[in-house]
Protein backbone atom coordinates (compact mmCIF):
# COMPACT_ATOMS: atom_id res chain seq x y z
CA UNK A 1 0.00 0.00 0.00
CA UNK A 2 3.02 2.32 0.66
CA UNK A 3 4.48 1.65 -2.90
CA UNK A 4 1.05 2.26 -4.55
CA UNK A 5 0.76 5.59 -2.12
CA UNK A 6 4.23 6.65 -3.14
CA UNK A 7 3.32 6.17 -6.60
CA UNK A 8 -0.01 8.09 -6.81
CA UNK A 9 1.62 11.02 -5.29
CA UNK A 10 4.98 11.19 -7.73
CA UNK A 11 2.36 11.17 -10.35
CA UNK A 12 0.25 13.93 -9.09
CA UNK A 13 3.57 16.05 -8.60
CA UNK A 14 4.81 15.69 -11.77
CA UNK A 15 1.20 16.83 -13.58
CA UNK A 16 1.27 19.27 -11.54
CA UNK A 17 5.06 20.27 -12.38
CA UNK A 18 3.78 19.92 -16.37
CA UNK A 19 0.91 21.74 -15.53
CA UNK A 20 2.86 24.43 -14.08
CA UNK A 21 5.76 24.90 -16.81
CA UNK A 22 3.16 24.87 -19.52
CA UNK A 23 1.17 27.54 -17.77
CA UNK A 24 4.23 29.81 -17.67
CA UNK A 25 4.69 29.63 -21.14
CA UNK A 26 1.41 30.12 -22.11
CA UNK A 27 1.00 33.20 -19.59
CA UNK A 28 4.80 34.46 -21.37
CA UNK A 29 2.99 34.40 -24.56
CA UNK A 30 -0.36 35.83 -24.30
CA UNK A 31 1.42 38.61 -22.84
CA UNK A 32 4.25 39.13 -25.24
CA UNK A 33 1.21 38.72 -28.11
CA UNK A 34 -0.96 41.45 -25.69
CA UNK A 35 2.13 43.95 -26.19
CA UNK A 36 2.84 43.15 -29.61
CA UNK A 37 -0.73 44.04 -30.52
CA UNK A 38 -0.55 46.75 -28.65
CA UNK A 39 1.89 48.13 -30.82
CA UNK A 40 0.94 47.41 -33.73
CA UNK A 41 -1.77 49.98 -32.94
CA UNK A 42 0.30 52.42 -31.52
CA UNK A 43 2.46 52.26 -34.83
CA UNK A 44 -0.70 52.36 -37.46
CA UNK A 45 -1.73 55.47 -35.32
CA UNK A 46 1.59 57.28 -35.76
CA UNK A 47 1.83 55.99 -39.28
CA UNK A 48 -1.48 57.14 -40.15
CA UNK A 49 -0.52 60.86 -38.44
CA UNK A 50 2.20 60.82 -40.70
CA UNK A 51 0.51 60.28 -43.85
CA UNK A 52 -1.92 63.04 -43.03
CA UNK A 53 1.25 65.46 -41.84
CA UNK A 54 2.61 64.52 -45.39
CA UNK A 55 -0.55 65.30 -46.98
CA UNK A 56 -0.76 68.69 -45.40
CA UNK A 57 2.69 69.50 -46.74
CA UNK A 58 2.19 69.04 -49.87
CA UNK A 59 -0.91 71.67 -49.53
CA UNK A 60 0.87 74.29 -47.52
CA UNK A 61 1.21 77.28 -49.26
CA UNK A 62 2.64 79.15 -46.20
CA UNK A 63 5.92 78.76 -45.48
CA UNK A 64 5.82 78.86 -41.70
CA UNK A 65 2.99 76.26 -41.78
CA UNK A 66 4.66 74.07 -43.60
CA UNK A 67 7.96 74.31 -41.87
CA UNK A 68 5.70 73.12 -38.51
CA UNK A 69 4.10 70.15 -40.17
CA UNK A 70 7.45 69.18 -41.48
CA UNK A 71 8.64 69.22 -37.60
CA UNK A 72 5.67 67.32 -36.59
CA UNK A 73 6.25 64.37 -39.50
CA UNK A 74 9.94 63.97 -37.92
CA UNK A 75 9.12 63.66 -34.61
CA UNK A 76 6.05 61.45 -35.78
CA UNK A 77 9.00 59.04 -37.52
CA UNK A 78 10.99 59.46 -34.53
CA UNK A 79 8.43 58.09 -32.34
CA UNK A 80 7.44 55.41 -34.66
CA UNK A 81 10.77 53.64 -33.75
CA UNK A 82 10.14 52.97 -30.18
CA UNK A 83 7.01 50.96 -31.24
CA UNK A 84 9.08 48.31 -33.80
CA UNK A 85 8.18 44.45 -33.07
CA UNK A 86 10.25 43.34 -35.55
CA UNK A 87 13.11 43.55 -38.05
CA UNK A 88 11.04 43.64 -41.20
CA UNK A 89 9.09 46.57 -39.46
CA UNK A 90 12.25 48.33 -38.61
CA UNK A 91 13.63 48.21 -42.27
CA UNK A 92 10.36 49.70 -43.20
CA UNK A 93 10.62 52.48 -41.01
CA UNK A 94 13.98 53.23 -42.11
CA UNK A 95 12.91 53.17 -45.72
CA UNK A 96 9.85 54.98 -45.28
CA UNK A 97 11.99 57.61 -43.08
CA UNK A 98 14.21 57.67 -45.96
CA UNK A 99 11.57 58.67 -48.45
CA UNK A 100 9.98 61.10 -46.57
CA UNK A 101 13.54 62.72 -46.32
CA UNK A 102 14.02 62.78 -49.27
CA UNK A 103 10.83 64.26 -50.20
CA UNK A 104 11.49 67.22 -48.01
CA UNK A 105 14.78 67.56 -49.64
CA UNK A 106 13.31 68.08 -52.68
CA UNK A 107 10.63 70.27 -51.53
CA UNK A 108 13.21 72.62 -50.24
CA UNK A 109 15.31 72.67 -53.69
CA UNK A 110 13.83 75.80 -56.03
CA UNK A 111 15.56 73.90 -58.93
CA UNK A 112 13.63 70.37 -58.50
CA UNK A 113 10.75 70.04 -61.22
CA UNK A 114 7.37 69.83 -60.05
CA UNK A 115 7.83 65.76 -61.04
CA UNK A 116 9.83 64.65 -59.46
CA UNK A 117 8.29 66.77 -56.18
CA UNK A 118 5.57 64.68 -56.64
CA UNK A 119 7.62 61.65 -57.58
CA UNK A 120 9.17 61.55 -54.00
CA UNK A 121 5.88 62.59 -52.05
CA UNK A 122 4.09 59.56 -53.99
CA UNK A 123 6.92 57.22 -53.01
CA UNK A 124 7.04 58.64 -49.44
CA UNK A 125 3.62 58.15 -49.25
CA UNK A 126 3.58 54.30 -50.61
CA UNK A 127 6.40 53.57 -47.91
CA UNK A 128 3.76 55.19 -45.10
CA UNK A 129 1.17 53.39 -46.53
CA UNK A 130 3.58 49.72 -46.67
CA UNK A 131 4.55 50.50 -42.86
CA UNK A 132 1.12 50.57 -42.02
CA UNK A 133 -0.49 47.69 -43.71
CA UNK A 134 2.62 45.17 -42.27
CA UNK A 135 1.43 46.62 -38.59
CA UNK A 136 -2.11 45.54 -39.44
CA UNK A 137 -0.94 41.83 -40.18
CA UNK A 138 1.65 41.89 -37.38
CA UNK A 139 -1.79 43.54 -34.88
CA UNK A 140 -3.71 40.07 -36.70
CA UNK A 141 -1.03 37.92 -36.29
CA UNK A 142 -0.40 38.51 -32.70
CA UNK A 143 -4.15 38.59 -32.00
CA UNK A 144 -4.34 34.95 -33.64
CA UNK A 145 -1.45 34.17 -32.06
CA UNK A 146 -3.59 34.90 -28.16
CA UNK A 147 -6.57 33.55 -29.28
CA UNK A 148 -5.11 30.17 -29.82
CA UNK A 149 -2.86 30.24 -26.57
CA UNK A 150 -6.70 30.81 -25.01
CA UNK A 151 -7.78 28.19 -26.54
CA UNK A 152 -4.53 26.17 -25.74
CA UNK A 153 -4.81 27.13 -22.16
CA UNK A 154 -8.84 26.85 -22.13
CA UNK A 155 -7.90 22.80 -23.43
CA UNK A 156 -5.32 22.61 -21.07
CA UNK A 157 -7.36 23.39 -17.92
CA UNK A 158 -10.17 21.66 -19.38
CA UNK A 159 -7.67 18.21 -19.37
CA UNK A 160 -5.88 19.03 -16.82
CA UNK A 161 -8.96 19.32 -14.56
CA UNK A 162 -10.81 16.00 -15.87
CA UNK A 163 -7.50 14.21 -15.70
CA UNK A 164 -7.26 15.15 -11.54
CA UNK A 165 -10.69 14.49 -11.52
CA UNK A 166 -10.01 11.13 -12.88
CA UNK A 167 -7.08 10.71 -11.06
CA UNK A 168 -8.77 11.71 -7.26
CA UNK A 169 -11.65 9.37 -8.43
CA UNK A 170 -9.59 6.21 -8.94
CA UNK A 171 -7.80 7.73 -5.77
CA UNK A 172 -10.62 7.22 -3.50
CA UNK A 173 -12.24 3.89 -5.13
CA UNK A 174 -8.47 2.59 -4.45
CA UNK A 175 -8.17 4.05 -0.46
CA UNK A 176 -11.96 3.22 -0.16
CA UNK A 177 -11.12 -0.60 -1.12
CA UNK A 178 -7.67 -0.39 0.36
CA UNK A 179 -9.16 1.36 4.25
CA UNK A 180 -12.45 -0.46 4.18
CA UNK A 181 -10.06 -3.77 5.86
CA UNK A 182 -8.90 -0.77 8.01
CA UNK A 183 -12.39 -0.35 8.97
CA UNK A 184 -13.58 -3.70 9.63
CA UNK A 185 -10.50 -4.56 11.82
CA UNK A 186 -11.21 -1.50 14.01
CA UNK A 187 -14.86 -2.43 14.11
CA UNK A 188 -13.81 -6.18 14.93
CA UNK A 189 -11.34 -4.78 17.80
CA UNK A 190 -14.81 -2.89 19.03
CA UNK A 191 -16.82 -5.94 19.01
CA UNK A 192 -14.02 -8.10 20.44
CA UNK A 193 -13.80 -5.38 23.00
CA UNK A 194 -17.28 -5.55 24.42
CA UNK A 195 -17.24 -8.94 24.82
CA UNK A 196 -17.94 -10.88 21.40
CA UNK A 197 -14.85 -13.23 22.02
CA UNK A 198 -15.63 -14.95 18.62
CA UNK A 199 -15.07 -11.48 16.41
CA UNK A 200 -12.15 -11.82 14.49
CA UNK A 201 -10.88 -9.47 11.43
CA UNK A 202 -10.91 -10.67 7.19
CA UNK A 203 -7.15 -10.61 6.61
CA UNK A 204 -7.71 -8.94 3.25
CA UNK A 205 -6.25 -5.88 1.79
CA UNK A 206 -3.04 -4.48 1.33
CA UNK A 207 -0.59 -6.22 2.77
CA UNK A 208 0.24 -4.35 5.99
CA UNK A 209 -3.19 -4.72 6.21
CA UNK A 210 -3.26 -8.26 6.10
CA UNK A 211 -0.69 -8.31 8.34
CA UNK A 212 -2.12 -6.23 11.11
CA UNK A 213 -5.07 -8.38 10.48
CA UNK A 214 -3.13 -11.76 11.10
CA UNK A 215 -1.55 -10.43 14.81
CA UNK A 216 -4.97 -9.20 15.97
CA UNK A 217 -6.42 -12.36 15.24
CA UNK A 218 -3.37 -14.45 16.72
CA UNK A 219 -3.77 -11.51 19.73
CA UNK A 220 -7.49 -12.22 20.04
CA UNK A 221 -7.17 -16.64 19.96
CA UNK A 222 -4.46 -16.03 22.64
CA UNK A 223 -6.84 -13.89 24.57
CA UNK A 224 -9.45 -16.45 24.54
CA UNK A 225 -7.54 -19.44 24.69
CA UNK A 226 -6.25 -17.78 28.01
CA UNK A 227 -10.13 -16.84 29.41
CA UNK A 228 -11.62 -20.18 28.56
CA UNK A 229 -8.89 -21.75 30.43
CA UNK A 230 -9.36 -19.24 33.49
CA UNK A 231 -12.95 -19.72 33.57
CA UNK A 232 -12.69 -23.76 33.19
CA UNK A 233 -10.20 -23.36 36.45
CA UNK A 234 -13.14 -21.39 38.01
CA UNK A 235 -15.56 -23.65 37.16
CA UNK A 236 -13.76 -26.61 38.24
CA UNK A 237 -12.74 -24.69 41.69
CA UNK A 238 -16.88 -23.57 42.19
CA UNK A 239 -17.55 -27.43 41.93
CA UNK A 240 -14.95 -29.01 43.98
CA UNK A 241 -16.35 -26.29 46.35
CA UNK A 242 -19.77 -27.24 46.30
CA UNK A 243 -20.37 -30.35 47.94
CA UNK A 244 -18.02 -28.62 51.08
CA UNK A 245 -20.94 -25.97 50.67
CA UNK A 246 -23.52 -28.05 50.86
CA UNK A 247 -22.17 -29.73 53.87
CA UNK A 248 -21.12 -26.67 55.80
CA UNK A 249 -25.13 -25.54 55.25
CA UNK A 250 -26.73 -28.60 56.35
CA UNK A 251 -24.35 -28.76 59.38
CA UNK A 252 -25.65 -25.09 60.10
CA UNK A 253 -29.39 -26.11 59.65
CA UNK A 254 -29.08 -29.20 62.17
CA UNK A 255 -26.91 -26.68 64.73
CA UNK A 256 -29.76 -24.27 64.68
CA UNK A 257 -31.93 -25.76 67.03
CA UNK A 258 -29.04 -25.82 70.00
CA UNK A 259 -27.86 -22.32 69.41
CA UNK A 260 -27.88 -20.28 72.32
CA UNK A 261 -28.88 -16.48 72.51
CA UNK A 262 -25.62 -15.88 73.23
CA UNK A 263 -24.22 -17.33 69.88
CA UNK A 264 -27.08 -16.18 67.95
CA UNK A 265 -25.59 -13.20 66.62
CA UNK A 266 -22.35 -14.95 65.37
CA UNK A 267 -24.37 -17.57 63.88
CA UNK A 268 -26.24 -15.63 61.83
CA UNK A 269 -23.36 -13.85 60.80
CA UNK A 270 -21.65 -17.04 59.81
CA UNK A 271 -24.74 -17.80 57.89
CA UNK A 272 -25.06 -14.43 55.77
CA UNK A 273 -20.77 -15.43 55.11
CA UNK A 274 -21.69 -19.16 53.86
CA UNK A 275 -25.04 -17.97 51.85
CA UNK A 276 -22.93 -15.14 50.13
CA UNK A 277 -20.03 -17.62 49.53
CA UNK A 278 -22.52 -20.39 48.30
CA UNK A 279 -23.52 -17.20 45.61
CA UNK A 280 -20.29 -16.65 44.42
CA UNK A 281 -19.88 -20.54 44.14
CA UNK A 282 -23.40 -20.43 41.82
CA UNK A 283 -21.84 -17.25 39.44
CA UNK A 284 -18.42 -19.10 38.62
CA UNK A 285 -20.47 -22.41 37.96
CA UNK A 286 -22.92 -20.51 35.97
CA UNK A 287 -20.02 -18.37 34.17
CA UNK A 288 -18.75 -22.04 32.97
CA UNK A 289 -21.82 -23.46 31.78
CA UNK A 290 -22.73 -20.51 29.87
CA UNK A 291 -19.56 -20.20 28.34
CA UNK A 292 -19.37 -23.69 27.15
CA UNK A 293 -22.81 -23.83 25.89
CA UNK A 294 -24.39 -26.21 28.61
CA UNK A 295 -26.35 -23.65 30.12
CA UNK A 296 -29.65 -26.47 31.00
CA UNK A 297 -32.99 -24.77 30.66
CA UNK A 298 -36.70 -26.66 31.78
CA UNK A 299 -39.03 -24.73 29.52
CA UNK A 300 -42.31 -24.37 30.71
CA UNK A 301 -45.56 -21.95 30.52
CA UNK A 302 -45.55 -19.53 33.51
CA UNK A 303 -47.13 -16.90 34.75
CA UNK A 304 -44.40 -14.11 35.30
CA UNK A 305 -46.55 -12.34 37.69
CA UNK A 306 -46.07 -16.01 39.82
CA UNK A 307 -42.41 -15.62 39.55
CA UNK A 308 -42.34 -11.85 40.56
CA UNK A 309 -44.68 -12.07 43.23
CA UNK A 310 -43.11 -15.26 44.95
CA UNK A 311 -39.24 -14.01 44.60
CA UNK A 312 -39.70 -10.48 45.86
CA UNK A 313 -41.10 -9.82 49.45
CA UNK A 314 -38.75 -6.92 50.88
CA UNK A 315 -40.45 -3.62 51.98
CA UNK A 316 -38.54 -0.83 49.99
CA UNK A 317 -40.42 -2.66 46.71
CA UNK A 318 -43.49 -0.65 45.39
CA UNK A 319 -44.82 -3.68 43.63
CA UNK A 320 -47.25 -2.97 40.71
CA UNK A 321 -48.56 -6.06 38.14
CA UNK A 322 -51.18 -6.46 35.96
CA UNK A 323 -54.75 -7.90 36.27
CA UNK A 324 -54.43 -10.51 33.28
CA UNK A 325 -52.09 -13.16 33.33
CA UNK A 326 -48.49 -12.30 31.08
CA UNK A 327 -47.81 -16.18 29.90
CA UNK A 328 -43.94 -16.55 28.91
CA UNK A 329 -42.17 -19.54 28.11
CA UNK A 330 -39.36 -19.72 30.59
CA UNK A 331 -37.25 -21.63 32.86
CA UNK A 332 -38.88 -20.57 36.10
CA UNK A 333 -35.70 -20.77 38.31
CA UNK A 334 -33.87 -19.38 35.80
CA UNK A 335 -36.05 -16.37 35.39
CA UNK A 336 -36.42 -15.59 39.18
CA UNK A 337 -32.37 -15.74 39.02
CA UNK A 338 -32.45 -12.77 36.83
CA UNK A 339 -35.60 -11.23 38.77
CA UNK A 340 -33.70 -11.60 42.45
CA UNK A 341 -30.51 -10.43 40.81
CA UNK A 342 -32.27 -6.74 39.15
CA UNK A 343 -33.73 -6.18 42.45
CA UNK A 344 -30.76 -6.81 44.99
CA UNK A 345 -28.79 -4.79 42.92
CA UNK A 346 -31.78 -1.75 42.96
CA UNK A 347 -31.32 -2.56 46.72
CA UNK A 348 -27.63 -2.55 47.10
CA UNK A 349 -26.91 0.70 45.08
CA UNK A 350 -29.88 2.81 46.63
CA UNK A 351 -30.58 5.01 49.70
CA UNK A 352 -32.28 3.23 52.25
CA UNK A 353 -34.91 5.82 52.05
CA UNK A 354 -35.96 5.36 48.95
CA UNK A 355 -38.48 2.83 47.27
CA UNK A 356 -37.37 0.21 44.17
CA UNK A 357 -40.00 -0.03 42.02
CA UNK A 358 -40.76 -3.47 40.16
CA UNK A 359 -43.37 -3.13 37.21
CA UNK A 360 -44.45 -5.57 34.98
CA UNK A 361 -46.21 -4.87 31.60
CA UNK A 362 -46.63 -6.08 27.79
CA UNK A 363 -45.67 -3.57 25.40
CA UNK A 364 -45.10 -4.44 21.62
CA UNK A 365 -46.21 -8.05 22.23
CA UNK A 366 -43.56 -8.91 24.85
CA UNK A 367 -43.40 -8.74 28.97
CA UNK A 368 -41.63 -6.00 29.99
CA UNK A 369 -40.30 -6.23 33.96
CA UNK A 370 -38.62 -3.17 34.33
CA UNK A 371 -36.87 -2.46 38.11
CA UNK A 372 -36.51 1.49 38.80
CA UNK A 373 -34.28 2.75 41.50
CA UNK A 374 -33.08 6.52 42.58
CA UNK A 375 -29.52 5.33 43.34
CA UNK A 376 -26.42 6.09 42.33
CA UNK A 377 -26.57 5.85 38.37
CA UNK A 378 -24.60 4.54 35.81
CA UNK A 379 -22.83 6.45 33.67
CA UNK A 380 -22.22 6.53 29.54
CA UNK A 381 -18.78 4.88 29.56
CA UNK A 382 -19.39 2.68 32.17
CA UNK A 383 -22.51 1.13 30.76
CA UNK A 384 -20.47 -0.18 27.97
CA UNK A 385 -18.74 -2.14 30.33
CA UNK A 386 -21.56 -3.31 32.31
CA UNK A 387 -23.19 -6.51 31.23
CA UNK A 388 -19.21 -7.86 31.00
CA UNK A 389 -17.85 -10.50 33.64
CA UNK A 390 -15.68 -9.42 36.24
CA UNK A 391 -16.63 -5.98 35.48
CA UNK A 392 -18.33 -3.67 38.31
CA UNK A 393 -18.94 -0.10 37.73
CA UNK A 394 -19.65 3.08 39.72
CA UNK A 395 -17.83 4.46 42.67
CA UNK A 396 -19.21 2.23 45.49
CA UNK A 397 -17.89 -1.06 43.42
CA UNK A 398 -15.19 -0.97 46.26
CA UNK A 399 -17.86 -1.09 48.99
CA UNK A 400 -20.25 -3.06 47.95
CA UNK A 401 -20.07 -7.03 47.75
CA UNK A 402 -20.24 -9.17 44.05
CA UNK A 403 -18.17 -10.56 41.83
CA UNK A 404 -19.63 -8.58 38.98
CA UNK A 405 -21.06 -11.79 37.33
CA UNK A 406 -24.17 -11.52 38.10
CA UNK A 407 -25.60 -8.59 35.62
CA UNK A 408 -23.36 -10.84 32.66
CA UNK A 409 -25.31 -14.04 33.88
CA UNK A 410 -28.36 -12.24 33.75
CA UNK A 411 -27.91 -11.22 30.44
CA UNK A 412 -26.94 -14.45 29.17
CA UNK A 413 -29.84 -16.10 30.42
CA UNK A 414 -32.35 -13.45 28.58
CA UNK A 415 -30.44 -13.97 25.43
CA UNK A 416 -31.24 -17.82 26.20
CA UNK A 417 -35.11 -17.27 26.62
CA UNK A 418 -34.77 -15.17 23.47
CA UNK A 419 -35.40 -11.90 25.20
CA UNK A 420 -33.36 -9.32 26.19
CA UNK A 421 -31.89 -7.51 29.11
CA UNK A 422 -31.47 -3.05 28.60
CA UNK A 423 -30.71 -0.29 30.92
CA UNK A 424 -31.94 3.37 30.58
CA UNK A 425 -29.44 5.56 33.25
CA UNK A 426 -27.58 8.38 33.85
CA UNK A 427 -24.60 9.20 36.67
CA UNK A 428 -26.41 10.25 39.48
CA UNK A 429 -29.97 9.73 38.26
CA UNK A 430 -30.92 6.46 39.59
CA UNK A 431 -31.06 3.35 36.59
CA UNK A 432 -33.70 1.68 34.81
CA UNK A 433 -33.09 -1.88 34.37
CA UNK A 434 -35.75 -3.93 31.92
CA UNK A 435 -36.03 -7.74 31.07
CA UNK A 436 -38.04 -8.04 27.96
CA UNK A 437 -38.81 -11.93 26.96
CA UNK A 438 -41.32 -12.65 24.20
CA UNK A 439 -44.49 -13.66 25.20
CA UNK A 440 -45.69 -17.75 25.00
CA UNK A 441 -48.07 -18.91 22.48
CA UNK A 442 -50.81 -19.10 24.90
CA UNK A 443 -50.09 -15.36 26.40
CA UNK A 444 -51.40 -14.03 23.09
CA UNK A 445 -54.84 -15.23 23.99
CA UNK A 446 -54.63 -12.80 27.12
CA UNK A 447 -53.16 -9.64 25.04
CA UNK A 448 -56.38 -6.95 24.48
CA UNK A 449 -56.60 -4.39 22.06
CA UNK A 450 -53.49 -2.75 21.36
CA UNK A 451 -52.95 0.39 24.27
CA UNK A 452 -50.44 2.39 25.29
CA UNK A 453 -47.94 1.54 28.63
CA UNK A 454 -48.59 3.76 31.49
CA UNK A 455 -46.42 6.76 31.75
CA UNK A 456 -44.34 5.50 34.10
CA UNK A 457 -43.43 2.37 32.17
CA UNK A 458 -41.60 4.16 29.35
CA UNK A 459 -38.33 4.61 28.43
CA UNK A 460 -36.79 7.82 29.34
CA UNK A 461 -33.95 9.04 27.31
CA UNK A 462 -32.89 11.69 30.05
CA UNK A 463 -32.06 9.10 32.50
C-alpha cells in the first residue's frame, strides 16, 4: 500500500510540475502577443498621423505652416521607432523615413521640377502606406497568435482538470477498497472489546493490512484461549467447592436448634458469610456453563406475575402487576435468578430511604419487567462495560459485595429465553433496568386491544 501511495503522489507532482511549466509559457505568450498588438496599434496610429502630416505639406502654401508640419512628420517618424516588433518593421521604417527625407529635400530645392516633387511625395507616401499595412498583419497575427494560446490554455485546464478528476476518483475507489479492511479490523477490535470473544478481522487488503489483520487475530485466539482456560479453572474450583458448601449448610441447619442467645448473633453472621459464599460458588459455575454452551434450561408456561410475586417480598419494593395473566415460556428458576438479581442490585446501590420499584407490563407483544431505582446511576462509559464478567462499575464497586457476574449471567440467560436484558441511566440519576422476553403462544390469547404503557413504564432518554 506504501508503494502504490508513493506512486499516486509522484504522479500527481509531476502533472502538476507539467501543468505548471506549460502555464508559464502560455502566460509568457499571451502577454508578449498582448504587447505586440498593442503596438501594432500604436504604430498604425503614428503611421497614419504621418501620412496626413505629409498630406498637409504638400498643400501648404505658407511657409511657416509648412515648416511646422514638417517638424511634426519627424518627430512622428521618430516616435514610430520605439514601437518596432520586428526587423522587417524596422527596415520599413527606415525606408519609409528615408523617403519622406528625401521628399522634403526636394521640396526645399527651387531647382527640383514639379515631377519629381511629386515623384518623391508619392513614393514617401507608398512607404507610409507599406509601414502601415505590415502593422495591421503583425496587430492580426499577434491577435491569432492569443486567441489560440486561449484556446490552448482553455484545453489545457479543461484536461488538466478531468485528468485530476479522474485521477482523485480512482484515488478514493483505491483508499476506499484499500481502508475499508482498516475499517472492519477497528470495528472487529470494538466488538471483540465488548465482549464478542468470537469477532475476528478478514485478513484482506493491502498487505500491511493483512498483516495487522493476522496479529490481531493471533492476539485475540491467545486472549481467549487464556479466558476459557481461566474460567474452566473457576468452574472446576466452584464445583470441587460445592459439595463442602452443601455440607457446611446442612451442618448449620441441624446446629440451629441448640444455638444459644448468646451465639445467635455470630451464627447468623456465619450464615449471611456461607449464603454469600454459596452465591459466588453459583456465578463461577454458571459463568462455565454458559460459556461452554451447557447452560440447562426446563421450559415451561408460567405466569411471570407467579415468579415476581413469589421471589420479591422486601419492603422498599413498590410492587405494581397487571390484572391478566403475562404467559412466557421460561425456565422458572432461571427467570427468578435474573428477577432476584435486578432487584438486589436496585437494593444494594440505593438510599435506604428510597423505594425500588418493580413493574411488569406487555408492550409491543412482549413482557416488559422493568426495576426502577433513585440510586447512584450509571454512567455513559461505564454502561459499555456493564453486562461484561468481572466488570463492576460506579464508585461504590469498592464497597459493595459481588463478583460482577451476576448482571453478565443475567444477560446471558435473557439472550437464552430469546429476550433481552437493557438499561436506561444516567450518573447520578438512579437506573432503569428492563427484562423483555417474548411472550408464550398461549399469552397471546390474554393480550387486548393494542394500548399504550402507562407513563411510568416508558423509556426515558434523560435518564
Amino acid at each position: 500500500m506504501r508503494s502504490i501511495f508513493v506512486t499516486v503522489m509522484l504522479l500527481v507532482t509531476a502533472l502538476s510540475l507539467l501543468v505548471s511549466i506549460a502555464l508559464v509559457v502560455l502566460t509568457t505568450e499571451l502577454r508578449a502577443a498582448t504587447e505586440s498588438v498593442g503596438a501594432s496599434v500604436e504604430s498604425v496610429r503614428i503611421v497614419e498621423e504621418a501620412e496626413i502630416d505629409l498630406l498637409l505639406h504638400a498643400g501648404a502654401r505658407d511657409t511657416v505652416v509648412g515648416h511646422d508640419i514638417e517638424g511634426n512628420l519627424r518627430r512622428k517618424m521618430h516616435a514610430a521607432r520605439e514601437y518596432v516588433s520586428s526587423q522587417q518593421e524596422r527596415e520599413l521604417l527606415e525606408s519609409a523615413a528615408a523617403s519622406v527625407e528625401s521628399y522634403l529635400a526636394a521640396s526645399h530645392d527651387p531647382g527640383a521640377e514639379a515631377k519629381e516633387v511629386e515623384r518623391r511625395h508619392a513614393r514617401a507616401y507608398g512607404a507610409l502606406e507599406a509601414l502601415a499595412t505590415l502593422n495591421v498583419v503583425q496587430a492580426r497575427a499577434s491577435r491569432e497568435a492569443a486567441a489560440r494560446g486561449n484556446r490552448i490554455g482553455n484545453a489545457l485546464g479543461i484536461g488538466v482538470g478531468g485528468l485530476l478528476v479522474l485521477v482523485f476518483g480512482v484515488v478514493g475507489v483505491w483508499l476506499r477498497r484499500a481502508f475499508r479492511p482498516l475499517f472492519g479490523l477497528a470495528e472487529v477490535m470494538t466488538r471483540f472489546g465488548q465482549g464478542q470473544h468470537d469477532a475476528r478481522a478478514h485478513e484482506t487488503g493491502p498487505a500491511e493490512l493483512r498483516e495487522m489483520s493476522r496479529r490481531f487475530n493471533e492476539l485475540a485466539d491467545a486472549v481467549e484461549t487464556q479466558r476459557r482456560s481461566q474460567i474452566a479453572f473457576l468452574g472446576g474450583v466452584a464445583h470441587d467447592l460445592s459439595n463442602p458448601l452443601g455440607a457446611l449448610c446442612l451442618s448449620l441447619e441441624l446446629l440451629e436448634t441448640d444455638i444459644t442467645p448468646q451465639n445467635r448473633s455470630a451464627f447468623e453472621r456465619a450464615e449471611r458469610q456461607l449464603k454469600r459464599i454459596e452465591r459466588m460458588v453459583g456465578d463461577f459455575l454458571n459463568l462455565a456453563k454458559i460459556d461452554a454452551g451447557e447452560l440447562d434450561l426446563s421450559m415451561q408456561v408460567q405466569d411471570l406475575r407467579v415468579i415476581v410475586s413469589e421471589t420479591l417480598a422486601d419492603p422498599r419494593l413498590s410492587i405494581r402487576l397487571p390484572a391478566q395473566p403475562i404467559l412466557v415460556r421460561c425456565d422458572a428458576l432461571r427467570i427468578e435468578q435474573v428477577v432476584t438479581n435486578l432487584v438486589s442490585n436496585a437494593l444494594k446501590y440505593s438510599p435506604r430511604a428510597t423505594p425500588v420499584e418493580v413493574e411488569l407490563a406487555i408492550q409491543s407483544r412482549r413482557a416488559v419487567l422493568r426495576v426502577v431505582d433513585h440510586g447512584v446511576g450509571i454512567s455513559d462509559n461505564e454502561q459499555r462495560e456493564l453486562f461484561q464478567p468481572f466488570r463492576r462499575v460506579g464508585s461504590s464497586r469498592a464497597t459493595t459485595p459481588g463478583t460482577g457476574l451476576g448482571l453478565w449471567v443475567a444477560c446471558r440467560i435473557a439472550e437464552a429465553h430469546g429476550g433481552k436484558l437493557v438499561v436506561e441511566s444516567a450518573s447520578g440519576q438512579g437506573s432503569t433496568f428492563s427484562l423483555h422476553l417474548p411472550l408464550s403462544d398461549a399469552g397471546q390469547e390474554h393480550l387486548e386491544p393494542p394500548t399504550r404503557v402507562p407513563a411510568a413504564c416508558e423509556s426515558d432518554s434523560t435518564r
